[in-house]
N, C-alpha and C. Protein backbone atom coordinates (compact mmCIF):
# COMPACT_ATOMS: atom_id res chain seq x y z
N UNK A 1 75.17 95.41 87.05
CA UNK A 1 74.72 94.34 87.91
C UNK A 1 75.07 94.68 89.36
N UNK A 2 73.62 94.56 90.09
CA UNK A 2 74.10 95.11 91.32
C UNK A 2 74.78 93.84 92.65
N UNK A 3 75.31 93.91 93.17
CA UNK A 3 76.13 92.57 94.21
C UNK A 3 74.85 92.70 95.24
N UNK A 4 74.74 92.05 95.58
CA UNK A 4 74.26 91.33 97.21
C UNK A 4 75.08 91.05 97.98
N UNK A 5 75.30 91.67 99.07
CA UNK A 5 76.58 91.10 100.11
C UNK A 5 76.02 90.64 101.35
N UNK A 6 76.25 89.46 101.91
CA UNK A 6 75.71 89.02 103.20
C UNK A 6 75.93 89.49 104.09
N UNK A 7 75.24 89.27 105.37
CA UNK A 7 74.84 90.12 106.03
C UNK A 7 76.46 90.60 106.80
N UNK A 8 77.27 89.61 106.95
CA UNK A 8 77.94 89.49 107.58
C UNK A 8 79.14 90.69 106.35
N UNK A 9 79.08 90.33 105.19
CA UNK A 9 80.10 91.36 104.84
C UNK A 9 79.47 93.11 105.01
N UNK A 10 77.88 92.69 104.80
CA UNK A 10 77.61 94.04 104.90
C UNK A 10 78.08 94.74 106.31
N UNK A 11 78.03 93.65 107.47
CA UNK A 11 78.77 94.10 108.42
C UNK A 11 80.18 94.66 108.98
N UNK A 12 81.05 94.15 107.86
CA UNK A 12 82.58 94.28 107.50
C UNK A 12 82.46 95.71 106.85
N UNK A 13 81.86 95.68 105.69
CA UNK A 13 81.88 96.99 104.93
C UNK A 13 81.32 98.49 105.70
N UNK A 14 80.15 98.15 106.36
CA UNK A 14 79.51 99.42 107.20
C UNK A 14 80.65 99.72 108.69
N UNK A 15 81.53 98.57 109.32
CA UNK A 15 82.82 99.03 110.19
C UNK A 15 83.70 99.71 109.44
N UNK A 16 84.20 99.21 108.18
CA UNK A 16 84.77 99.44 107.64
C UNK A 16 85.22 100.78 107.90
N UNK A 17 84.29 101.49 107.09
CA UNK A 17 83.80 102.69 106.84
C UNK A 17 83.54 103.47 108.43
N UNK A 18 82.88 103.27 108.88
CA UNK A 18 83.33 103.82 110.48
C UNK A 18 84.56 103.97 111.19
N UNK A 19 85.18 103.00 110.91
CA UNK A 19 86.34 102.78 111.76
C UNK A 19 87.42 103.86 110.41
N UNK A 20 87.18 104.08 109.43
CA UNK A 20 88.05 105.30 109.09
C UNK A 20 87.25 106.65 109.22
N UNK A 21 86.06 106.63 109.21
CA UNK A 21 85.57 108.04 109.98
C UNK A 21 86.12 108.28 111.28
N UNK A 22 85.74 107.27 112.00
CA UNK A 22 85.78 107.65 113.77
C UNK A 22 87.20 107.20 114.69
N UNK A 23 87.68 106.24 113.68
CA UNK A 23 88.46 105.27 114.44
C UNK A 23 87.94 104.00 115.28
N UNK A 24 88.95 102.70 115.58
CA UNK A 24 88.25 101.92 115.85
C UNK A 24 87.53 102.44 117.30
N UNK A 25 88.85 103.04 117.63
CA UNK A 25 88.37 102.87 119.15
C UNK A 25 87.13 103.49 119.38
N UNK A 26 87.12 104.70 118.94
CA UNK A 26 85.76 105.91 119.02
C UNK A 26 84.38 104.85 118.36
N UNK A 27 84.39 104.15 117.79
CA UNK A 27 83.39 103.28 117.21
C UNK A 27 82.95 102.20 117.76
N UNK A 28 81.67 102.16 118.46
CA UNK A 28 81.08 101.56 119.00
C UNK A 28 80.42 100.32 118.22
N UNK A 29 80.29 99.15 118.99
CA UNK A 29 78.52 98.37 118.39
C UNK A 29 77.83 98.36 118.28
N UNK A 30 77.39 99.81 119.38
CA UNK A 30 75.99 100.19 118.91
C UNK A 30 75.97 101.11 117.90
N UNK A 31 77.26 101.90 117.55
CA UNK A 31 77.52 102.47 116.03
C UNK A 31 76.84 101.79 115.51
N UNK A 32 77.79 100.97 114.92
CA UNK A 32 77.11 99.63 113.86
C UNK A 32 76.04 99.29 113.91
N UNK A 33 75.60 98.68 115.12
CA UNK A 33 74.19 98.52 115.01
C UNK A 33 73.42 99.59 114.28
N UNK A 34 73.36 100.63 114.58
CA UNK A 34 72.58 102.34 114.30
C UNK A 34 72.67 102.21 112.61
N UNK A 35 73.90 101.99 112.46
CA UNK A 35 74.37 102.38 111.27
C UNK A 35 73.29 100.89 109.55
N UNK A 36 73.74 100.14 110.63
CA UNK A 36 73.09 98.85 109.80
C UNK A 36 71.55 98.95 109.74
N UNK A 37 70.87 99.45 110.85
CA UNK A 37 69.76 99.56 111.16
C UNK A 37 69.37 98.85 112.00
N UNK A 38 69.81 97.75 112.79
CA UNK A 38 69.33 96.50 113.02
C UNK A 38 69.85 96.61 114.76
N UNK A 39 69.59 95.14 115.60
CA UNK A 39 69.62 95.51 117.18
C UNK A 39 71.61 95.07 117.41
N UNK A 40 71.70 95.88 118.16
CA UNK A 40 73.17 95.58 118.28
C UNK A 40 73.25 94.40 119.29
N UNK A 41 72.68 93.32 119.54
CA UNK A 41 72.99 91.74 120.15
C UNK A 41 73.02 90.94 118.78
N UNK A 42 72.25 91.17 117.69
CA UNK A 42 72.09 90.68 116.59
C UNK A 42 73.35 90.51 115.41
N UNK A 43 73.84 91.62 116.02
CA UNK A 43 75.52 91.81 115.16
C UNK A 43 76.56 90.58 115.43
N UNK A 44 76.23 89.87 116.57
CA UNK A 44 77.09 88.71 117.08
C UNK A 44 76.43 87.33 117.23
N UNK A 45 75.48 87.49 116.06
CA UNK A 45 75.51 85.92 115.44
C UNK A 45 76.16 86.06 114.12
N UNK A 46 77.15 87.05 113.80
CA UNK A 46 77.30 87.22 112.48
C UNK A 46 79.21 87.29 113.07
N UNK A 47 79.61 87.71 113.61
CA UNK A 47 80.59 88.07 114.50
C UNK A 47 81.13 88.24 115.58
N UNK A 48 82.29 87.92 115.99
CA UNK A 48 82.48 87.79 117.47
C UNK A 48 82.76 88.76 118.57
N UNK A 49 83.59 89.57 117.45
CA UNK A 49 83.77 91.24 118.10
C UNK A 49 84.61 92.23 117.11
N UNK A 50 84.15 93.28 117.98
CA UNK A 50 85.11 94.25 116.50
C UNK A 50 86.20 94.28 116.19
N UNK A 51 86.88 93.71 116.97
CA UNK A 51 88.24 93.48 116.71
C UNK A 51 88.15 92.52 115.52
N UNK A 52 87.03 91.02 115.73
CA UNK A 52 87.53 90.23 114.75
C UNK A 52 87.12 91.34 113.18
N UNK A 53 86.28 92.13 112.86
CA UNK A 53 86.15 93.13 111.80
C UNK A 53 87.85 93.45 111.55
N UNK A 54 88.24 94.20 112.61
CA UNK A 54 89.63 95.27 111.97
C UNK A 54 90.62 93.65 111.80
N UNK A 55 90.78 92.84 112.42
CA UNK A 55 91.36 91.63 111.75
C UNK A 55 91.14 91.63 110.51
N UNK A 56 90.23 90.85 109.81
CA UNK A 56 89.77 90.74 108.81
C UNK A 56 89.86 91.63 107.80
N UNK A 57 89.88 92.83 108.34
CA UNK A 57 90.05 94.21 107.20
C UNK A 57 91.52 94.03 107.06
N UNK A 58 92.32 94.50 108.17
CA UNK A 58 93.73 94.15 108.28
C UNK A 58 94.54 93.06 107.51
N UNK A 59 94.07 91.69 107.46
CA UNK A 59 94.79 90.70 107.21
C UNK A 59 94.31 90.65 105.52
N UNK A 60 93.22 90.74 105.23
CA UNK A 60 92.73 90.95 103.90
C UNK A 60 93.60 91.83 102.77
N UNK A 61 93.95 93.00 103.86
CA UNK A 61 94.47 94.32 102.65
C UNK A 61 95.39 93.65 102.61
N UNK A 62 96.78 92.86 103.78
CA UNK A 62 98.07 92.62 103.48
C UNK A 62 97.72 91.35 102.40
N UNK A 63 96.68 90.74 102.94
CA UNK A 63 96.90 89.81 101.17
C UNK A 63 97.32 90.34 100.18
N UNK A 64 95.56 91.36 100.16
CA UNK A 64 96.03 91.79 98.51
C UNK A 64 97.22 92.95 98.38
N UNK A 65 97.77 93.35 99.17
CA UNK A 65 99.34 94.12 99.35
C UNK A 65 100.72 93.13 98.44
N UNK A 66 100.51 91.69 99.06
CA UNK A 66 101.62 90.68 98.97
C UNK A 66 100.87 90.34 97.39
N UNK A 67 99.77 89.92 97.21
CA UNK A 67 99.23 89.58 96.04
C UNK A 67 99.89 90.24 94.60
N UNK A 68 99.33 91.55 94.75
CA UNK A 68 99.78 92.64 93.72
C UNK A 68 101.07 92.49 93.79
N UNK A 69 102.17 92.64 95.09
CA UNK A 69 103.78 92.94 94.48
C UNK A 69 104.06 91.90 93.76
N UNK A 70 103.36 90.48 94.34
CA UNK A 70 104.22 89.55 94.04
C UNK A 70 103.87 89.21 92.63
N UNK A 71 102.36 89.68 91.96
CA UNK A 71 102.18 89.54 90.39
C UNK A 71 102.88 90.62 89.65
N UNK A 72 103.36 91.77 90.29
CA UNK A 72 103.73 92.77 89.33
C UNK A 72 105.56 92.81 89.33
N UNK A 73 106.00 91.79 90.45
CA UNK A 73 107.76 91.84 90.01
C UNK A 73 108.12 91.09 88.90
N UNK A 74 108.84 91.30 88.19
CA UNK A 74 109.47 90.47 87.30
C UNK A 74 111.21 90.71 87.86
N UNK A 75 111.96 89.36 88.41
CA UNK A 75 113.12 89.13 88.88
C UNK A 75 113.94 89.84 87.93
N UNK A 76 114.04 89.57 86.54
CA UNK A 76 114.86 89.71 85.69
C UNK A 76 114.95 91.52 85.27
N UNK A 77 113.89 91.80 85.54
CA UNK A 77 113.76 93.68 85.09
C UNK A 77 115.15 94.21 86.03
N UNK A 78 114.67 95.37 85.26
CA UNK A 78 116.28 96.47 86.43
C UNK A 78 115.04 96.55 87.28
N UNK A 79 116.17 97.46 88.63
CA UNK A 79 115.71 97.70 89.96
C UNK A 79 114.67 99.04 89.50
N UNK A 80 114.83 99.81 88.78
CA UNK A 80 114.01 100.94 88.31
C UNK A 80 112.58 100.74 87.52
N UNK A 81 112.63 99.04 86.70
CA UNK A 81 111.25 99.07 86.23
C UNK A 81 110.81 98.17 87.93
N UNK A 82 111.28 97.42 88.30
CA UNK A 82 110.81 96.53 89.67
C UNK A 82 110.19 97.26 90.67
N UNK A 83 111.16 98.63 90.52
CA UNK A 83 110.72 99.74 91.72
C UNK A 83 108.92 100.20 90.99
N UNK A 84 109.00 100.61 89.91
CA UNK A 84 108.05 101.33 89.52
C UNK A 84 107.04 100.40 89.21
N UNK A 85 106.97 98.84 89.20
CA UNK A 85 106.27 97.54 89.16
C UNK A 85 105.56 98.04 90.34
N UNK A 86 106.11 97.80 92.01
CA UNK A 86 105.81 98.21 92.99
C UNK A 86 105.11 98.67 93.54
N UNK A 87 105.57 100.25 92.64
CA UNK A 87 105.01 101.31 93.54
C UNK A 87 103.51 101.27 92.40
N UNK A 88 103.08 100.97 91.47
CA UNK A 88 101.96 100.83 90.88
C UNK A 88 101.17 99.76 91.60
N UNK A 89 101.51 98.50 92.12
CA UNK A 89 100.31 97.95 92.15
C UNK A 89 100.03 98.03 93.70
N UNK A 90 101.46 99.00 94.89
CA UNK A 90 100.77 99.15 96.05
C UNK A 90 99.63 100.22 95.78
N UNK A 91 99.91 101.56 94.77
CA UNK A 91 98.75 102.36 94.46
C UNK A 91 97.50 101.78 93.58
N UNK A 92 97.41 100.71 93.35
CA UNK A 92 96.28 99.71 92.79
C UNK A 92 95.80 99.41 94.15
N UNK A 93 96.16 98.82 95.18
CA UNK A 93 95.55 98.16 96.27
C UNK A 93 94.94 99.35 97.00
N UNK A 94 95.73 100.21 96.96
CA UNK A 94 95.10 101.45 97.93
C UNK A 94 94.08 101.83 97.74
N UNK A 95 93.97 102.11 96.24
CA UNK A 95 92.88 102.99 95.48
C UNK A 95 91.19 102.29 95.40
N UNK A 96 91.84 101.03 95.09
CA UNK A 96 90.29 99.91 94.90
C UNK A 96 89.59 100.12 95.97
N UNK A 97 89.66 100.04 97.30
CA UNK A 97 88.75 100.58 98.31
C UNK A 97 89.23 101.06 99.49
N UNK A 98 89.37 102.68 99.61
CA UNK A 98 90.27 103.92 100.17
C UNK A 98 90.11 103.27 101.76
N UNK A 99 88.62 103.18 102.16
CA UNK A 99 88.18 102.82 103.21
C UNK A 99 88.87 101.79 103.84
N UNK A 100 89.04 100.64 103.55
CA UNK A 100 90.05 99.52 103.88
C UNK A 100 91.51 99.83 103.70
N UNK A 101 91.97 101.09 102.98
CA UNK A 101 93.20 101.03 102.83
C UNK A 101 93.56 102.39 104.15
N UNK A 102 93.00 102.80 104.62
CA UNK A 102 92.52 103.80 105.57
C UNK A 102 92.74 102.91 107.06
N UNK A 103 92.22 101.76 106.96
CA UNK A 103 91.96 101.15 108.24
C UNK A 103 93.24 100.48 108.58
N UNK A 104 93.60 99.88 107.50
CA UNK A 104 94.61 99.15 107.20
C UNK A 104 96.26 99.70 107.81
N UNK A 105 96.25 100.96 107.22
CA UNK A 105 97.07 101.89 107.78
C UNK A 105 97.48 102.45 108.77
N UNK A 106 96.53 102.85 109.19
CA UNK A 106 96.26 103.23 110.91
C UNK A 106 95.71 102.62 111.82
N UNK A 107 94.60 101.46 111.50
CA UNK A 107 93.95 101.37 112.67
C UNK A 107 95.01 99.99 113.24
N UNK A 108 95.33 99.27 112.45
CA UNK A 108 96.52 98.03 112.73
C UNK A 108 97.10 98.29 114.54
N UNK A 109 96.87 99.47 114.85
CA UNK A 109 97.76 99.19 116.07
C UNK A 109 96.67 98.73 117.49
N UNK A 110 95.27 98.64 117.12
CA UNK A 110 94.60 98.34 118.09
C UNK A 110 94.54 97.04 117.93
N UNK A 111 95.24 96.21 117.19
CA UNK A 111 94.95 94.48 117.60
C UNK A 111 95.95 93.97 118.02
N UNK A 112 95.44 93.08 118.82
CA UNK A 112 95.73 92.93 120.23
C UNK A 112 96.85 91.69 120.06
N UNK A 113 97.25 91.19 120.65
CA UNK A 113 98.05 89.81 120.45
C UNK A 113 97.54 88.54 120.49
N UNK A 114 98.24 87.89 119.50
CA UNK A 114 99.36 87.95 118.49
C UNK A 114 98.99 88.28 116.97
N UNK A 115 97.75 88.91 116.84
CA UNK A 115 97.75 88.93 115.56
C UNK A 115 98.32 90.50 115.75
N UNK A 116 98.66 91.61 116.61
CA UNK A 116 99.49 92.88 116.28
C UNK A 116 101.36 92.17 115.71
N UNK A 117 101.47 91.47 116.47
CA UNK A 117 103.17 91.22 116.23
C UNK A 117 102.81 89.81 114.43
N UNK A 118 101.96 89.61 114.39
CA UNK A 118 101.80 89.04 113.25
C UNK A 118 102.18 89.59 112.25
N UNK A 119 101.05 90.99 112.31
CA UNK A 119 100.68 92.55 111.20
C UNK A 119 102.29 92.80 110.69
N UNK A 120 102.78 93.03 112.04
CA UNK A 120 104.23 93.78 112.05
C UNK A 120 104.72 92.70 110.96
N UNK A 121 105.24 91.20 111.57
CA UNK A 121 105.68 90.70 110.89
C UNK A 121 105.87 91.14 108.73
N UNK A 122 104.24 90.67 108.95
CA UNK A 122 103.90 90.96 107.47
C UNK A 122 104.33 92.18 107.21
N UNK A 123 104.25 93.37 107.80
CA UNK A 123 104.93 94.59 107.44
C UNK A 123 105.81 94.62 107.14
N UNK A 124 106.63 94.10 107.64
CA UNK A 124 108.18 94.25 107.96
C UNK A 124 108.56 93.13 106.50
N UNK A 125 108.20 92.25 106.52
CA UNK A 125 108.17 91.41 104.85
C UNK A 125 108.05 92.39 103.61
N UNK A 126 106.92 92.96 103.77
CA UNK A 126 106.28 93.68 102.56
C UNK A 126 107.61 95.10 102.18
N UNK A 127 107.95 95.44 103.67
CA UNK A 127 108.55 96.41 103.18
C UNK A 127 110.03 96.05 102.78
N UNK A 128 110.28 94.95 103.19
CA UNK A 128 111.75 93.78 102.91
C UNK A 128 111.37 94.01 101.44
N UNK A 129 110.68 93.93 101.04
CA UNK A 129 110.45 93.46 99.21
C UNK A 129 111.28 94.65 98.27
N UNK A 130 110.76 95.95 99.01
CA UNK A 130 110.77 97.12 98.53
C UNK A 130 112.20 97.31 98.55
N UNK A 131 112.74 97.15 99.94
CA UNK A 131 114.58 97.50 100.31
C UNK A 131 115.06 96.52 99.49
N UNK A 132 114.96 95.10 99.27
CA UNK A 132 115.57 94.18 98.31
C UNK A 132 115.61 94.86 96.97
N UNK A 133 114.61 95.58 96.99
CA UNK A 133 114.89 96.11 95.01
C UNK A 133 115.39 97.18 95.25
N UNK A 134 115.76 97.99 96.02
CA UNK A 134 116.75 99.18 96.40
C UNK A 134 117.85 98.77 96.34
N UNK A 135 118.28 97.74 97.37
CA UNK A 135 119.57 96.88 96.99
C UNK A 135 119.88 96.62 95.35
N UNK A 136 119.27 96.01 95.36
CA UNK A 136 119.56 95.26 93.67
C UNK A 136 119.61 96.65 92.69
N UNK A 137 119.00 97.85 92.68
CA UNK A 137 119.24 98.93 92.29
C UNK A 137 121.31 99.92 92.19
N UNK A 138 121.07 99.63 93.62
CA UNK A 138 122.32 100.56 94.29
C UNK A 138 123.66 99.01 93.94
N UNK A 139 123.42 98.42 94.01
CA UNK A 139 124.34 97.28 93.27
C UNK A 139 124.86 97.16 92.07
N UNK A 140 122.96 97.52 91.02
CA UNK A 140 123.33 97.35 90.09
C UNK A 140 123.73 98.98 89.24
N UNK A 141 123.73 99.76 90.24
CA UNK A 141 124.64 101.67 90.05
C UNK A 141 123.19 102.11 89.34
N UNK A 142 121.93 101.54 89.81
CA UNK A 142 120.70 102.60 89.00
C UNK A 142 120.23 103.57 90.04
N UNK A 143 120.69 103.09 91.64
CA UNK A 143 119.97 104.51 92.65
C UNK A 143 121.05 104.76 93.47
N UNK A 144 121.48 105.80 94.11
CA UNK A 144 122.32 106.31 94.89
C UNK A 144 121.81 106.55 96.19
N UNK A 145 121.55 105.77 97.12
CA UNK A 145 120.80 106.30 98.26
C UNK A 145 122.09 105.77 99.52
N UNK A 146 121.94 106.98 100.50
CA UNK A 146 122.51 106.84 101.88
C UNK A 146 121.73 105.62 102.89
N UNK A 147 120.69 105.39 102.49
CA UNK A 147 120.36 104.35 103.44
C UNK A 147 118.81 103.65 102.44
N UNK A 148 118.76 102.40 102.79
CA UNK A 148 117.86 101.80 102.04
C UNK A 148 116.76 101.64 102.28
N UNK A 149 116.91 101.47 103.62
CA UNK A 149 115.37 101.41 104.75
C UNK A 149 114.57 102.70 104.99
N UNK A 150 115.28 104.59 104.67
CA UNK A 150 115.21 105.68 104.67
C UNK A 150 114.39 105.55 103.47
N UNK A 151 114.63 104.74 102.55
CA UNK A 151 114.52 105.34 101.21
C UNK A 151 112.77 104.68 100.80
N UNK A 152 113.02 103.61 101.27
CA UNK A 152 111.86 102.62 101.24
C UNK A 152 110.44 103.00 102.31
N UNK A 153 110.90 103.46 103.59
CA UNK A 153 110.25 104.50 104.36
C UNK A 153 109.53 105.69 103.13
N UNK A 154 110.21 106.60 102.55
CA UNK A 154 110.05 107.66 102.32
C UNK A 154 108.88 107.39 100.90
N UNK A 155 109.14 106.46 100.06
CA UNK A 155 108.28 105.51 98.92
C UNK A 155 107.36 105.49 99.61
N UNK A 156 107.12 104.56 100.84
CA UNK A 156 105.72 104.28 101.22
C UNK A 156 105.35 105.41 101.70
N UNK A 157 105.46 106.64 102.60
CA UNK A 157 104.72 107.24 103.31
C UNK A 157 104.44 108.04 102.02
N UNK A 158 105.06 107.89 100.82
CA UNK A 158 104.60 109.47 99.99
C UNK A 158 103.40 108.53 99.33
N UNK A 159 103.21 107.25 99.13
CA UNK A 159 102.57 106.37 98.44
C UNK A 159 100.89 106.14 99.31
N UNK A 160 101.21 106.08 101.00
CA UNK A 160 100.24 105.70 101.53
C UNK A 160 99.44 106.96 102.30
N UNK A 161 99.49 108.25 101.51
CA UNK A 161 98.40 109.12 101.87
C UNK A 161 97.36 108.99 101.13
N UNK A 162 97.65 108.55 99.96
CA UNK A 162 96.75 108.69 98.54
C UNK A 162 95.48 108.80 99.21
N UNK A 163 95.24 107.12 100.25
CA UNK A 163 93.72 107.35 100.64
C UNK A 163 92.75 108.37 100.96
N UNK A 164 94.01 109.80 101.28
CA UNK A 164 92.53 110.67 101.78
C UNK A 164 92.65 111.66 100.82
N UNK A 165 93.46 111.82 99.54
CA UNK A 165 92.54 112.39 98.47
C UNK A 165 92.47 111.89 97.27
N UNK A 166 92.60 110.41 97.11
CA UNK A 166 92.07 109.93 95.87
C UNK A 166 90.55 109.77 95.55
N UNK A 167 90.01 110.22 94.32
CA UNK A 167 88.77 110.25 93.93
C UNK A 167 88.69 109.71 92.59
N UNK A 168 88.23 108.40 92.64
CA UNK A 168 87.61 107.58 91.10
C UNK A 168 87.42 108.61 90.29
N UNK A 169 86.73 109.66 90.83
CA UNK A 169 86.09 110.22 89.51
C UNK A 169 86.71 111.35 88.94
N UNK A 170 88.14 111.31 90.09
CA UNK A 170 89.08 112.61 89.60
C UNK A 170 89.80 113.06 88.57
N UNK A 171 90.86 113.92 88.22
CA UNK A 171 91.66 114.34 87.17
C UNK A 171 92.63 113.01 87.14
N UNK A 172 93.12 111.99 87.92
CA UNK A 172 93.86 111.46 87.16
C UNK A 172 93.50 109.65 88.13
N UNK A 173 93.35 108.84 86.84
CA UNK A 173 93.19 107.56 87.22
C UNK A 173 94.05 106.87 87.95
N UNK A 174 93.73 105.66 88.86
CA UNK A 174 94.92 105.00 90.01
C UNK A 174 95.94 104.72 88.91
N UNK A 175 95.81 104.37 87.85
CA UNK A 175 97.65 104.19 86.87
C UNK A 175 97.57 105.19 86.75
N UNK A 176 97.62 106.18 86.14
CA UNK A 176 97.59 107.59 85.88
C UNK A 176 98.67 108.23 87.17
N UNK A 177 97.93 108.05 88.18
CA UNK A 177 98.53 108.46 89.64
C UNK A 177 100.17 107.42 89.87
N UNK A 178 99.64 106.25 89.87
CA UNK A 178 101.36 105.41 89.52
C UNK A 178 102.11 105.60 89.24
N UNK A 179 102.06 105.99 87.55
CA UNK A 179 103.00 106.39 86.77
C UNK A 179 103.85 107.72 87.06
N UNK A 180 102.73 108.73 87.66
CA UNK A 180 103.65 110.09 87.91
C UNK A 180 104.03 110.13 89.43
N UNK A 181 103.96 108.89 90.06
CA UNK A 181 104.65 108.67 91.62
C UNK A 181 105.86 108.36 91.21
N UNK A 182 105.44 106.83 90.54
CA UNK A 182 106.68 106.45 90.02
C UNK A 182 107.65 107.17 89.56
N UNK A 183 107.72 107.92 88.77
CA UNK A 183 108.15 108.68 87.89
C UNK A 183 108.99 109.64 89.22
N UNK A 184 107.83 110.73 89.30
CA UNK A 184 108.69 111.28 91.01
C UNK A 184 109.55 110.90 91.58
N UNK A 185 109.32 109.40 92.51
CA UNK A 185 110.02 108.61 93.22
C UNK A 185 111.06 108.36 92.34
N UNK A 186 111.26 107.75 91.57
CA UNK A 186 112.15 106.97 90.61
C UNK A 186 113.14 108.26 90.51
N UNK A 187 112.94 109.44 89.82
CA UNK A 187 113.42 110.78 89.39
C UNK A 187 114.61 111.08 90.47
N UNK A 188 114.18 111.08 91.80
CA UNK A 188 114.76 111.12 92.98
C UNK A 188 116.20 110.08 93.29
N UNK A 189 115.76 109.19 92.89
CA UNK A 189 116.74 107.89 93.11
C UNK A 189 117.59 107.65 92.23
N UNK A 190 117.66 107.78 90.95
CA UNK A 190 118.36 107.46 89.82
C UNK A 190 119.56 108.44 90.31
N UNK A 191 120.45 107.55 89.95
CA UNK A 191 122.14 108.38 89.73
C UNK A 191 121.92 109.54 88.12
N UNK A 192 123.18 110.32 88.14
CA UNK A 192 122.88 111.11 87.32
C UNK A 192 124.52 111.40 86.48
């Protein structure tokens, strides 16, 4: 069954996708326009500006970022299944659409205020989640780490390249890919 997307998401989806080819900045409206087919004055009865696009892309992914951790923790697990809860469903969010998780990543620093010190905010939450189960780990003697915020750093950046070579149709599926991050990551951290 094929979707119909209005005009206005088709407009979200075709930036989308530009703005991780070119970047926002390099990406014009008359890109878009070109790209959609259509006259670029016409793009702004649908939208106000491209910024409000990388908003929208932006604030969307941290939903579903907060969405996924917050369905996949269970309080009561050790810090080692919580960690590996985690790090699976941030590589679920990534994987579902590379393009948004691309924009999401990098382009965040061209919006402007207050929704940039917003982003941060939410960043700075999301990655609170991650150091809280490091804590509760190194408390409860399952990880040995010199610093927690190092460690939680080092999870995400090995977690948030995926976008530029994951392929649906590759050797190993987004759980597939989870499990042997996890596994990695986890391998690293465990006392011995």
């Amino acid at each position: 069954m094929e979707v119909t997307l209005s005009r206005k998401e088709q407009i979200e989806h075709t930036a989308t996708a530009l703005f991780k080819k070119r970047g926002f900045s390099a990406t014009s409206m008359r890109d878009l326009a070109n790209q959609l087919g259509i006259e670029a004055a016409s793009i702004y009865s649908h939208i106000k500006s491209k910024e409000e696009i990388l908003q929208r892309v932006c604030f969307r992914m941290a939903n579903e970022f907060f969405e996924a951790i917050d369905q996949a923790d269970v309080r009561d697990a050790s810090a080692s299944q919580r960690l590996q809860a985690a790090i699976t469903a941030h590589v679920k969010v990534l994987t579902k659409n590379t393009e948004a998780s691309a924009v999401f990543l990098h382009e965040w620093r061209h919006l402007s205020e207050p929704h940039h010190a917003e982003f941060l905010a939410l960043r700075y939450r999301y990655e609170e989640h991650f150091r809280e189960i490091i804590r509760a780990g190194i408390k409860a003697g399952e990880f040995k780490v010199p610093d927690e915020k190092f460690a939680v750093l080092t999870i995400l950046s090995a977690l948030n390249w995926i976008h530029t070579w994951y392929k649906p149709e590759g050797k190993m599926n987004a759980e597939e890919i989870a499990a042997n991050l996890a596994t990695m990551l986890l391998n690293g951290l465990k006392q011995t």
